[in-house]
N, C-alpha and C. Protein backbone atom coordinates (compact mmCIF):
# COMPACT_ATOMS: atom_id res chain seq x y z
N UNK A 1 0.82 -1.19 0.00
CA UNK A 1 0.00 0.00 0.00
C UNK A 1 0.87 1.27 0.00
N UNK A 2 2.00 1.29 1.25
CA UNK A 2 2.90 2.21 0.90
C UNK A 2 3.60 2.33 -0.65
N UNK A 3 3.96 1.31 -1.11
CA UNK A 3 4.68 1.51 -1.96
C UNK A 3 3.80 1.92 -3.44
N UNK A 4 2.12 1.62 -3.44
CA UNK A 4 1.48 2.16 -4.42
C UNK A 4 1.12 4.09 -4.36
N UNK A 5 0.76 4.12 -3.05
CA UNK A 5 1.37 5.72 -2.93
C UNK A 5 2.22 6.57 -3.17
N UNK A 6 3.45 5.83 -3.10
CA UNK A 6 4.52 6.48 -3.45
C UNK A 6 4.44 6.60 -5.08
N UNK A 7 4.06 5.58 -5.71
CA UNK A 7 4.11 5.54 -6.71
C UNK A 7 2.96 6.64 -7.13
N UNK A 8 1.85 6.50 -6.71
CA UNK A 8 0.68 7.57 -7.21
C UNK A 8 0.62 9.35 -6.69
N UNK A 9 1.02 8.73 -5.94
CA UNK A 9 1.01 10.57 -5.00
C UNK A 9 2.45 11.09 -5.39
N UNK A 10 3.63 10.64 -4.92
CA UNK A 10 4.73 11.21 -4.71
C UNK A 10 5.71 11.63 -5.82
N UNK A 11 5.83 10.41 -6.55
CA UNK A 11 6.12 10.58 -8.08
C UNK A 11 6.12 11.40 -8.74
N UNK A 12 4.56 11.68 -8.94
CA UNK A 12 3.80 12.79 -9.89
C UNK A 12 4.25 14.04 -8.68
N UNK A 13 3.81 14.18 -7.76
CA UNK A 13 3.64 15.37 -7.14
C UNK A 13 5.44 16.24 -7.43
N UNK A 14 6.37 15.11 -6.99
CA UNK A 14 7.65 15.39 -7.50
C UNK A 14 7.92 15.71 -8.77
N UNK A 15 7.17 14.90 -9.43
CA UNK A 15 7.89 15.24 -11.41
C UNK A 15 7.04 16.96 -11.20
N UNK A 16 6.09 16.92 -11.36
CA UNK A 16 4.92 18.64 -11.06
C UNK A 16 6.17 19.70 -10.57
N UNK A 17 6.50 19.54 -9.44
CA UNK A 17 7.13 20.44 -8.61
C UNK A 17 8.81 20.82 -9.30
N UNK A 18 9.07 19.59 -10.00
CA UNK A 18 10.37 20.19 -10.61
C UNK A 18 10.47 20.87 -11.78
N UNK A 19 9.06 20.50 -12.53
CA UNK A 19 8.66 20.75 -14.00
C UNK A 19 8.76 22.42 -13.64
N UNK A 20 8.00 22.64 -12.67
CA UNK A 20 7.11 24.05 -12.09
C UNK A 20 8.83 24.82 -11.95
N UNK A 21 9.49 24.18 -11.24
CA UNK A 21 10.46 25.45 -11.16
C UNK A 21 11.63 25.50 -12.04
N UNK A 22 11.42 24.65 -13.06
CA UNK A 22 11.82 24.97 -14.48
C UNK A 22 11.58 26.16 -15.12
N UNK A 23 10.33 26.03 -15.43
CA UNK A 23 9.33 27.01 -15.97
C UNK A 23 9.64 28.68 -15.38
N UNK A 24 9.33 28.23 -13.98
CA UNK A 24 9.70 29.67 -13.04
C UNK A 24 11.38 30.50 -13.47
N UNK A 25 11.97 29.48 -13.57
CA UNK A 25 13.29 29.59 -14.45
C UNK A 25 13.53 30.50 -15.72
N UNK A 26 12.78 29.74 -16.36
CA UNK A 26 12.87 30.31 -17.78
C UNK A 26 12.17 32.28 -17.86
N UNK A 27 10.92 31.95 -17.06
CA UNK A 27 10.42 33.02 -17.03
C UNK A 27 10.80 34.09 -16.45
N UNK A 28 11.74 33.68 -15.43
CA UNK A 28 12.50 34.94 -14.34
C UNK A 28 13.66 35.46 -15.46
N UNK A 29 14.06 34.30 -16.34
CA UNK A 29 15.42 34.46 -16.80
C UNK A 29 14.73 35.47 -18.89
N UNK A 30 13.49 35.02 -19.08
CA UNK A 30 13.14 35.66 -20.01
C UNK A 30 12.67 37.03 -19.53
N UNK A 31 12.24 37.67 -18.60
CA UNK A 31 12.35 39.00 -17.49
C UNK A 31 13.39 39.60 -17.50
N UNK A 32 14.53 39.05 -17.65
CA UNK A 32 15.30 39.72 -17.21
C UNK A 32 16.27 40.26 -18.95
N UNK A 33 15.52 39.72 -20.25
CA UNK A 33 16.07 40.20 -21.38
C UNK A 33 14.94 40.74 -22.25
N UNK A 34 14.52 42.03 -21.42
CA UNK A 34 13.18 43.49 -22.03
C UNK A 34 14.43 43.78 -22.90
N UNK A 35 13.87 44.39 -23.83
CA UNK A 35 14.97 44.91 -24.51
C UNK A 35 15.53 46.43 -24.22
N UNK A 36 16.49 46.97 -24.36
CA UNK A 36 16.83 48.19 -24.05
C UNK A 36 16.78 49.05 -25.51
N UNK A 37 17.06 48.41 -26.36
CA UNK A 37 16.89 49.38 -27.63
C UNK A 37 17.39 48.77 -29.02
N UNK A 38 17.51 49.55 -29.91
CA UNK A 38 17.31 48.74 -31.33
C UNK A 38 19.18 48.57 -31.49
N UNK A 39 19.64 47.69 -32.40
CA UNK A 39 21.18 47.59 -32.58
C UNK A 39 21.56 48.00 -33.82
N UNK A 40 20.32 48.38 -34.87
CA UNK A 40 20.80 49.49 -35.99
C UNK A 40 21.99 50.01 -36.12
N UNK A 41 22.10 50.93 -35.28
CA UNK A 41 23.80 51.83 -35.51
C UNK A 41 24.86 51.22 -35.62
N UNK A 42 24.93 49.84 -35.41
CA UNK A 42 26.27 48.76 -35.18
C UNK A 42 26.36 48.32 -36.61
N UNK A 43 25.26 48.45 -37.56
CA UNK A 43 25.32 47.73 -39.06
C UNK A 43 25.14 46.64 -38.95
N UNK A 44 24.63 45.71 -37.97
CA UNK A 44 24.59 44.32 -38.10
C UNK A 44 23.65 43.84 -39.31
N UNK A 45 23.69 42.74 -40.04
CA UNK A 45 22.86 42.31 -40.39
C UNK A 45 21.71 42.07 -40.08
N UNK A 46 20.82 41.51 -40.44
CA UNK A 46 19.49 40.89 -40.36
C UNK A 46 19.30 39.56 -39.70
N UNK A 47 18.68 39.40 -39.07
CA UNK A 47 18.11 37.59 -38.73
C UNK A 47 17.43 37.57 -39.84
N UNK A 48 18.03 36.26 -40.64
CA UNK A 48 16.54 35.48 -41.87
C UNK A 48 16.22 33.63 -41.30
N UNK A 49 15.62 33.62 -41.46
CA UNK A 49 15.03 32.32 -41.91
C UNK A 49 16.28 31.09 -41.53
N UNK A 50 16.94 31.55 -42.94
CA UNK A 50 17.63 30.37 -43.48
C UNK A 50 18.91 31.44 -42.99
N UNK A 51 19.21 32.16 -42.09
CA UNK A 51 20.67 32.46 -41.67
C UNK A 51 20.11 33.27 -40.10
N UNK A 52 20.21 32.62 -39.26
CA UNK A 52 19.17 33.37 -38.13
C UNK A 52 21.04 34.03 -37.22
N UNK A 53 21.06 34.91 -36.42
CA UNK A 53 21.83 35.66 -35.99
C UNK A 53 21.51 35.90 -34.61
N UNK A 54 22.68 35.69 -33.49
CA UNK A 54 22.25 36.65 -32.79
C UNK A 54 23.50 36.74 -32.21
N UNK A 55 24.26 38.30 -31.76
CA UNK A 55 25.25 38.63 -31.64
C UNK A 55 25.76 39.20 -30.18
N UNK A 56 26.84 38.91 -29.71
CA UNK A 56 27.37 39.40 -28.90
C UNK A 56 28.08 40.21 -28.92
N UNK A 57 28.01 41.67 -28.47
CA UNK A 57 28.38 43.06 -29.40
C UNK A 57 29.36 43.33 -27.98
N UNK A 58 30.74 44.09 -28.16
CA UNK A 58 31.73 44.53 -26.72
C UNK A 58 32.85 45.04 -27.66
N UNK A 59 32.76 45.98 -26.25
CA UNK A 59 34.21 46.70 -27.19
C UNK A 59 35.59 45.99 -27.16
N UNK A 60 36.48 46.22 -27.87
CA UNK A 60 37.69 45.49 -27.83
C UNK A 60 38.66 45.75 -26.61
N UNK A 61 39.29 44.90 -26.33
CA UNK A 61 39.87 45.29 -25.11
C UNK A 61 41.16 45.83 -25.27
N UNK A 62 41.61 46.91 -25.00
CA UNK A 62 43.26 47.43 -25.79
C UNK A 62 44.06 47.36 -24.90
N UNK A 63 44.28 46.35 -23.44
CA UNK A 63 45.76 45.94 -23.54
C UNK A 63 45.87 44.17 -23.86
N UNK A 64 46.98 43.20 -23.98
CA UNK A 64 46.97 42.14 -24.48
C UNK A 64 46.54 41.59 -23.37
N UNK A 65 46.39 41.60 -21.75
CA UNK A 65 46.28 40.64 -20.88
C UNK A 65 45.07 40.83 -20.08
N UNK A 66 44.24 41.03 -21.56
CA UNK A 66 42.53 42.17 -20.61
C UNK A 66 41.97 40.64 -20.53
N UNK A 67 41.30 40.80 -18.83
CA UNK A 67 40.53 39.46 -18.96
C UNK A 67 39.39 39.40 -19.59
N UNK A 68 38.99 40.14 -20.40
CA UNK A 68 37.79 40.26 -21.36
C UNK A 68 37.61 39.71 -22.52
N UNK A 69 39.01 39.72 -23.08
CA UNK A 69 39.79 39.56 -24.10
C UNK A 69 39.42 38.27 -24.31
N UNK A 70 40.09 37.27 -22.89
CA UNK A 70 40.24 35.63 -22.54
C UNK A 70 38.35 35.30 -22.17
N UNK A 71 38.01 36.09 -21.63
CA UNK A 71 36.44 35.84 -21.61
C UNK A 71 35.58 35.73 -22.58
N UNK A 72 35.37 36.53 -24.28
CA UNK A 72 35.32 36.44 -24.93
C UNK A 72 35.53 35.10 -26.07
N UNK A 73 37.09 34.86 -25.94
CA UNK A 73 37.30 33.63 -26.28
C UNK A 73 36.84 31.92 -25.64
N UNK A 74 36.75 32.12 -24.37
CA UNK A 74 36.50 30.83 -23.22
C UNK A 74 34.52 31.06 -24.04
N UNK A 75 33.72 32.12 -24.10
CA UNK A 75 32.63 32.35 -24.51
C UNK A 75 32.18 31.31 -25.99
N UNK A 76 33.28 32.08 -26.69
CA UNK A 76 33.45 31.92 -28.34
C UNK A 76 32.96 30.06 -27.93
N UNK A 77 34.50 29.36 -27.87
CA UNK A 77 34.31 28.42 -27.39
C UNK A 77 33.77 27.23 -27.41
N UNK A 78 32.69 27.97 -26.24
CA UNK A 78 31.24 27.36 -25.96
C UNK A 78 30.54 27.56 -26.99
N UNK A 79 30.50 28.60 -27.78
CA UNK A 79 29.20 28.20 -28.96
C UNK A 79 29.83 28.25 -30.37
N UNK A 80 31.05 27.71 -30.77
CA UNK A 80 31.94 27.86 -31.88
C UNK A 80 30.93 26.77 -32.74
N UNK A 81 30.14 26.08 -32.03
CA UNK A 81 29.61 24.52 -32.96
C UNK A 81 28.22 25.64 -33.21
N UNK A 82 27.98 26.25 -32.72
CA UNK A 82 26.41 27.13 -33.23
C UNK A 82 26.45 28.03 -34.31
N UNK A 83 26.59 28.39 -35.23
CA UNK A 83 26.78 28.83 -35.71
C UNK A 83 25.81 30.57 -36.64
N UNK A 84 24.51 30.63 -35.49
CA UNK A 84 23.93 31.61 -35.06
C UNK A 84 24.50 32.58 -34.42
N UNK A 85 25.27 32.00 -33.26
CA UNK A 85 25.83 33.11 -32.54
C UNK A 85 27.45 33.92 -33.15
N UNK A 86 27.20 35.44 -32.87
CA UNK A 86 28.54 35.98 -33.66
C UNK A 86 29.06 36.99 -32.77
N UNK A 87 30.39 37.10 -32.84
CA UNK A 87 30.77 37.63 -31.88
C UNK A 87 31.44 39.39 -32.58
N UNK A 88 31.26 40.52 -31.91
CA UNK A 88 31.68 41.15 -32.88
C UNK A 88 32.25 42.79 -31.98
N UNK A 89 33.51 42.39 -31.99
CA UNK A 89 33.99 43.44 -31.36
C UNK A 89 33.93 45.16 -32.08
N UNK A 90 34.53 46.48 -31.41
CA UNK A 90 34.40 47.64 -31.33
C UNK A 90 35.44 47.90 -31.91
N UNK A 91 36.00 47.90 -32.70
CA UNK A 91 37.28 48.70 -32.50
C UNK A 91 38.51 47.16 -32.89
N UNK A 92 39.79 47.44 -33.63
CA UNK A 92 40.45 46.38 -33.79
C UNK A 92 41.27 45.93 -32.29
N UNK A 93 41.58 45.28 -31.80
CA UNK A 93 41.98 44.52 -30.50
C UNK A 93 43.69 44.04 -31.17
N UNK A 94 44.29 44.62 -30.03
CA UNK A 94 46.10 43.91 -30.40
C UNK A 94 45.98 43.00 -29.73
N UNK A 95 44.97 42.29 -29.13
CA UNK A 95 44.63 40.69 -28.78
C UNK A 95 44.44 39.79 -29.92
N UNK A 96 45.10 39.37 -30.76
CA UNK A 96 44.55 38.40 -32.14
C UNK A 96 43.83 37.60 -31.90
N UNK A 97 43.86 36.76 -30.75
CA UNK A 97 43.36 35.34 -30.67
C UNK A 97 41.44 35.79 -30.65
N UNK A 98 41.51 36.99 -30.52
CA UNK A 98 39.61 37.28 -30.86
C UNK A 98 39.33 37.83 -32.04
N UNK A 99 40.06 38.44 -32.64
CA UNK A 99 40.08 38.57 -34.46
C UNK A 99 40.27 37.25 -35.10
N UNK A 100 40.84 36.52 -34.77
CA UNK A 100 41.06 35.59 -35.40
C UNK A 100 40.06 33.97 -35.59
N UNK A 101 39.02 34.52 -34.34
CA UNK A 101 38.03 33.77 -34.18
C UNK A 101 36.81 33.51 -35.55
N UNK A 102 36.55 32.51 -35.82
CA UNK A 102 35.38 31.87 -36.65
C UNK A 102 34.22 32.54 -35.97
N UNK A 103 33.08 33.52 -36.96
CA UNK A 103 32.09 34.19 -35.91
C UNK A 103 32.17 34.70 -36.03
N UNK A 104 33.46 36.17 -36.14
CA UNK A 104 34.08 37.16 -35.26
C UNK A 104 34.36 38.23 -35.89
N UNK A 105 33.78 39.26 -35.86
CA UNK A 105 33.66 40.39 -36.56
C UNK A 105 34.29 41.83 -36.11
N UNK A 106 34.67 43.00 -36.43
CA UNK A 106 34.93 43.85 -35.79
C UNK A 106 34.64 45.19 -36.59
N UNK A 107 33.50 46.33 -35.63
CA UNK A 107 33.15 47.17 -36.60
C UNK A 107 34.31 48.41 -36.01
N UNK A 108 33.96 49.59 -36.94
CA UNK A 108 34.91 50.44 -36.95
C UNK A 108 34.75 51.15 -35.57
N UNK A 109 35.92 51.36 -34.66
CA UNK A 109 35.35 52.09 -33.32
C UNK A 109 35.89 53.69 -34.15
N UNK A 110 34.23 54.32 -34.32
CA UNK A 110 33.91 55.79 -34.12
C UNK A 110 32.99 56.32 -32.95
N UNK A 111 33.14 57.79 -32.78
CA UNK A 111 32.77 58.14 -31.56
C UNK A 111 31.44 58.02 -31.40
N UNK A 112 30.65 58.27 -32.69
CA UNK A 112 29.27 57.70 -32.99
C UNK A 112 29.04 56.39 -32.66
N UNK A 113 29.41 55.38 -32.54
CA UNK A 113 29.83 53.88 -32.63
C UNK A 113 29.41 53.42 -30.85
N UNK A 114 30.75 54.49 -30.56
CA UNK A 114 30.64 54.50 -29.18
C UNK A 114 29.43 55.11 -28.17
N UNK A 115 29.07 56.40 -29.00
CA UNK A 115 27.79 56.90 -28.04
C UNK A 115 26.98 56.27 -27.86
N UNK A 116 26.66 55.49 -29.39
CA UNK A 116 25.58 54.90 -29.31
C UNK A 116 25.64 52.87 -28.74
N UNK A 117 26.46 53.18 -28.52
CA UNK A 117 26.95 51.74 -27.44
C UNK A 117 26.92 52.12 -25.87
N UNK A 118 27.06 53.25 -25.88
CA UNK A 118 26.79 54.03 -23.99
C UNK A 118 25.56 54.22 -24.08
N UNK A 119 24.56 54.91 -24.92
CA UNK A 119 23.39 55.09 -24.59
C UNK A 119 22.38 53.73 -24.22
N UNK A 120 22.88 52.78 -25.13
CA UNK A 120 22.13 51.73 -24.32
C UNK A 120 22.50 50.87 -23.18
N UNK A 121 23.79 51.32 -23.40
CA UNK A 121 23.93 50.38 -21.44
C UNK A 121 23.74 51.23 -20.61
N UNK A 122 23.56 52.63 -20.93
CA UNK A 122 23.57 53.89 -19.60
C UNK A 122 22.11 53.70 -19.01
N UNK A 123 21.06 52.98 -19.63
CA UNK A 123 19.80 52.48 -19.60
C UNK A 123 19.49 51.08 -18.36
N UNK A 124 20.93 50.48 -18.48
CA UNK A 124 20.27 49.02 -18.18
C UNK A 124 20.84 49.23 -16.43
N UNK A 125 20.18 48.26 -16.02
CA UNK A 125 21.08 48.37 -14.50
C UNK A 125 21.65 47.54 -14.69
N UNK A 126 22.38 46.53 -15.35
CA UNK A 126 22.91 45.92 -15.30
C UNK A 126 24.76 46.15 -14.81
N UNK A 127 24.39 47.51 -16.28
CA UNK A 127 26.19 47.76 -15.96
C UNK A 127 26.10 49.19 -15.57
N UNK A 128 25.31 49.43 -14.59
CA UNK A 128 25.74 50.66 -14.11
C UNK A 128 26.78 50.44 -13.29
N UNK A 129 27.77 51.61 -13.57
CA UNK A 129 29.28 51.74 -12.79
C UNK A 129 30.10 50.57 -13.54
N UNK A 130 29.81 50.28 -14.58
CA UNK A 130 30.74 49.25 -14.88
C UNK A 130 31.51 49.73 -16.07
N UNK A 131 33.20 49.60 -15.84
CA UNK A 131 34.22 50.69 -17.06
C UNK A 131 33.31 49.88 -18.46
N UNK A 132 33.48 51.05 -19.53
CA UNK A 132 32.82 50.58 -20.83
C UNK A 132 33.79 49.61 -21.67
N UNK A 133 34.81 49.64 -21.08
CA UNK A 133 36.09 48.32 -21.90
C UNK A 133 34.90 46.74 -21.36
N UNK A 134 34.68 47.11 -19.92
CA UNK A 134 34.03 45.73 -19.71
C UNK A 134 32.39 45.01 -19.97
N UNK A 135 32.02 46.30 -20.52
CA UNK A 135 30.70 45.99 -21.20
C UNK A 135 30.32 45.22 -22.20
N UNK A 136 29.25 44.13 -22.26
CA UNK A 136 29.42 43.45 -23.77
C UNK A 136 27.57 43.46 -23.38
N UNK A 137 27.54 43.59 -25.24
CA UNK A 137 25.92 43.92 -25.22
C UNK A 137 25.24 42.38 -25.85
N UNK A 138 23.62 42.08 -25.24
CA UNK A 138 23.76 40.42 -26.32
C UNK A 138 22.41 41.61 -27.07
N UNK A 139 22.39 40.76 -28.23
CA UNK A 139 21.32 41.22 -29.44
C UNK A 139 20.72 39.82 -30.21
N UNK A 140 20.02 40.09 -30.07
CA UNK A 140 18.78 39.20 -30.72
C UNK A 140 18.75 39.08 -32.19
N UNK A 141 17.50 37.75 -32.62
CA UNK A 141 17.59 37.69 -33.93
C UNK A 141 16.82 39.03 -34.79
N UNK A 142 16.08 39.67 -33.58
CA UNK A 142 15.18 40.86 -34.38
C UNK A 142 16.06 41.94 -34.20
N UNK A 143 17.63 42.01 -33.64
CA UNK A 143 17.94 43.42 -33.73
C UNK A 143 18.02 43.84 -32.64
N UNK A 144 17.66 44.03 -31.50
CA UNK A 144 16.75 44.12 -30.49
C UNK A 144 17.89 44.00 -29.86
N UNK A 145 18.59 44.95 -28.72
CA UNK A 145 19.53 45.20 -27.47
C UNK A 145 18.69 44.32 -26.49
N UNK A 146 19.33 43.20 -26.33
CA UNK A 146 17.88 42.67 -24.85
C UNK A 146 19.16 42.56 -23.75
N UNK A 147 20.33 42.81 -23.35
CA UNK A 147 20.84 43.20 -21.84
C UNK A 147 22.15 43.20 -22.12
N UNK A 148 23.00 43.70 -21.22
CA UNK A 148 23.92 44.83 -21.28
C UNK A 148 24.65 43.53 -19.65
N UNK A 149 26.18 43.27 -20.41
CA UNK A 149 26.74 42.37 -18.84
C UNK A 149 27.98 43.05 -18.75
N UNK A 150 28.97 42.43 -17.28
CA UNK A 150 29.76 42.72 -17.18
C UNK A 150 30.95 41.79 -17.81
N UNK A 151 31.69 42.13 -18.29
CA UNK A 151 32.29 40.80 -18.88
C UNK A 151 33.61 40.54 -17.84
N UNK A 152 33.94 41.34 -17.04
CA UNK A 152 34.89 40.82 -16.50
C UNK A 152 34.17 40.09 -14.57
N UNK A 153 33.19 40.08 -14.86
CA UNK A 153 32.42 39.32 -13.69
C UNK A 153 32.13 38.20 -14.03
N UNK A 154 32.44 37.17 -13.35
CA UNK A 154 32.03 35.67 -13.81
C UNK A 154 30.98 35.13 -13.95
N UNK A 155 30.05 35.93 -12.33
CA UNK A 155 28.65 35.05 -12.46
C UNK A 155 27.62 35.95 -13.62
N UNK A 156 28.42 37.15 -14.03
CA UNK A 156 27.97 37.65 -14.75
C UNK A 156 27.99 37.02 -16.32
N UNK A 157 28.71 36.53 -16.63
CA UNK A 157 29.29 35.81 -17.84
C UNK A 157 28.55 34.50 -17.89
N UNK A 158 28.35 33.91 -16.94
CA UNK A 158 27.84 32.76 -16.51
C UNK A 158 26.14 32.93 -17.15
N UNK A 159 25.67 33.83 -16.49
CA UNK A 159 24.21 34.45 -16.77
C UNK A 159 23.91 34.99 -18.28
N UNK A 160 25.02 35.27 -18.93
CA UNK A 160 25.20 35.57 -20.49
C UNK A 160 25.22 34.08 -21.21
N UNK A 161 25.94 33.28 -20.75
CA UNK A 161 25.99 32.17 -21.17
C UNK A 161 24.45 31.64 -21.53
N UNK A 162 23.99 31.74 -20.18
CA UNK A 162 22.62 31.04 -20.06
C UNK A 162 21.55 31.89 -21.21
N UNK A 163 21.83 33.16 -21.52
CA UNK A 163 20.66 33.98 -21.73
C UNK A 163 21.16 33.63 -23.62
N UNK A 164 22.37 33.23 -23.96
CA UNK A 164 23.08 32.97 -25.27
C UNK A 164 21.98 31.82 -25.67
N UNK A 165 21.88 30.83 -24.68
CA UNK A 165 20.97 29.56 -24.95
C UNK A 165 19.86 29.37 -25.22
N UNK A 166 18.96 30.72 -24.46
CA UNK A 166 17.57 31.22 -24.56
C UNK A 166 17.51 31.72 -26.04
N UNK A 167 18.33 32.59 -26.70
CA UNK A 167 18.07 33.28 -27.78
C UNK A 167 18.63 32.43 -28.78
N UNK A 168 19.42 31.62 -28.77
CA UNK A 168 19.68 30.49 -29.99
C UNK A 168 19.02 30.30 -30.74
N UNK A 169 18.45 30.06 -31.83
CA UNK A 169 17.19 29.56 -32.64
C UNK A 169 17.36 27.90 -32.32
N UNK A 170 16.24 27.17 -32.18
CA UNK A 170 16.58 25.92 -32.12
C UNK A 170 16.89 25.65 -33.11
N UNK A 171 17.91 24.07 -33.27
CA UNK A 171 18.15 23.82 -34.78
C UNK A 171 17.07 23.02 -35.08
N UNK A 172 16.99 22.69 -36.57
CA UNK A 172 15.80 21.92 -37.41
C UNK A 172 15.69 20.64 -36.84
N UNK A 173 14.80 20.20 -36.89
CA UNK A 173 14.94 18.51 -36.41
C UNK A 173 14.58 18.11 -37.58
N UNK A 174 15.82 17.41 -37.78
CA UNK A 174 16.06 16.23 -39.45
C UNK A 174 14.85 14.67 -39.30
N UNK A 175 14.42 14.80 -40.27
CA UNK A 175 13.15 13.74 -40.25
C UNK A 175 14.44 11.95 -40.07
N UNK A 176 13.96 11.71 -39.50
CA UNK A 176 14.91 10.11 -38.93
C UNK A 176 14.28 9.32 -40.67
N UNK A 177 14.61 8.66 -41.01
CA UNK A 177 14.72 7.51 -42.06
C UNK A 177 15.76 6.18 -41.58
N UNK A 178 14.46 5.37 -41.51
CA UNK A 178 14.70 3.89 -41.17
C UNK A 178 14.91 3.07 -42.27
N UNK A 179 16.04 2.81 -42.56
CA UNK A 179 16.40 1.63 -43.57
C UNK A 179 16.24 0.42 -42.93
N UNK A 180 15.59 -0.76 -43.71
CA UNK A 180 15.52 -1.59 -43.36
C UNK A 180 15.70 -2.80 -44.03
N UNK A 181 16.38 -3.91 -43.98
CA UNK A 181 16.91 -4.62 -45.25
C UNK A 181 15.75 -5.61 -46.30
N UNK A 182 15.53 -5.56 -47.50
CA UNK A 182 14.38 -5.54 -48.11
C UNK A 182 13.79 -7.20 -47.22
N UNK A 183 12.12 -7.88 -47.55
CA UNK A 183 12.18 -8.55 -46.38
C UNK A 183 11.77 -9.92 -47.86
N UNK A 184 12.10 -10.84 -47.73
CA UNK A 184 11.47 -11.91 -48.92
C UNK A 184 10.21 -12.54 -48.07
């Protein structure tokens, strides 16, 4: 009798309760990427269809031993097999190993470039008080500024990571084909 309870009550009530703060998960963590503003001024491309985008925008870091630099890359990395995500620095970096990255783009740092890279983090709380070398912005497949991190903070990077995963496009699911050897 105990052990059919467990099975009927506890089970379910357990699978429910973990499902539930999944969910609560996703939703605290989709809260927390409102968007701050459009990414126009950067020239990025478009999200399409058949080439979906979504970019991780930061300025370059200008000395060689910036941990931003190495954060960036440890980032890259992790989603080098995705090929949605692009990474695309400010300005050219005398760090190569992030120019040189698959992904990896770098637009021209002008002062226009730059204002309009302060005006949307001067918005977010995220990086208030945080130097603008260590700012990196994520952008969506619509364009769309959705949050502003610190890049030289870990659990901050950590939380970028996670929010990189949310905005991914899922990939296609390939229809399975069962061969089977002809039957006499």
């Amino acid at each position: 009798m105990l052990l059919l309870g467990i099975l009927l009550v506890v089970f379910p009530l357990g699978s429910f309760l973990y499902l539930k703060a999944g969910i609560n998960y996703r939703i605290e963590s989709l809260n927390e990427l409102e968007p701050l503003g459009s990414a126009e001024a950067f020239g990025l491309t478009k999200s399409t269809e058949e080439k979906p985008a979504v970019y991780l925008l930061y300025t370059t870091p200008g000395a060689l031993s910036d941990s931003v630099a190495i954060t960036v890359k440890k980032v890259h990395e992790a989603f080098n097999h995705e090929p949605a995500v692009n990474f695309v620095g400010i300005g050219k970096s005398p760090f190569l190993l992030i120019e040189d990255l698959l992904q990896s783009d770098q637009i021209e740092r002008t002062s226009e470039v730059v204002k309009a890279f302060q005006d949307l983090t001067s918005d977010s709380q995220f990086c208030k008080n945080v130097p603008l070398e260590h700012q990196g912005l994520l952008v969506d497949r619509e364009g769309m500024v959705r949050r502003c991190y610190d890049l030289h903070n870990g659990p901050d990077v950590t939380r970028m990571v996670e929010h990189l995963t949310i905005l991914v496009p899922p990939a296609p699911i390939e229809d399975v084909i069962l061969e089977r050897q002809k039957e006499y």
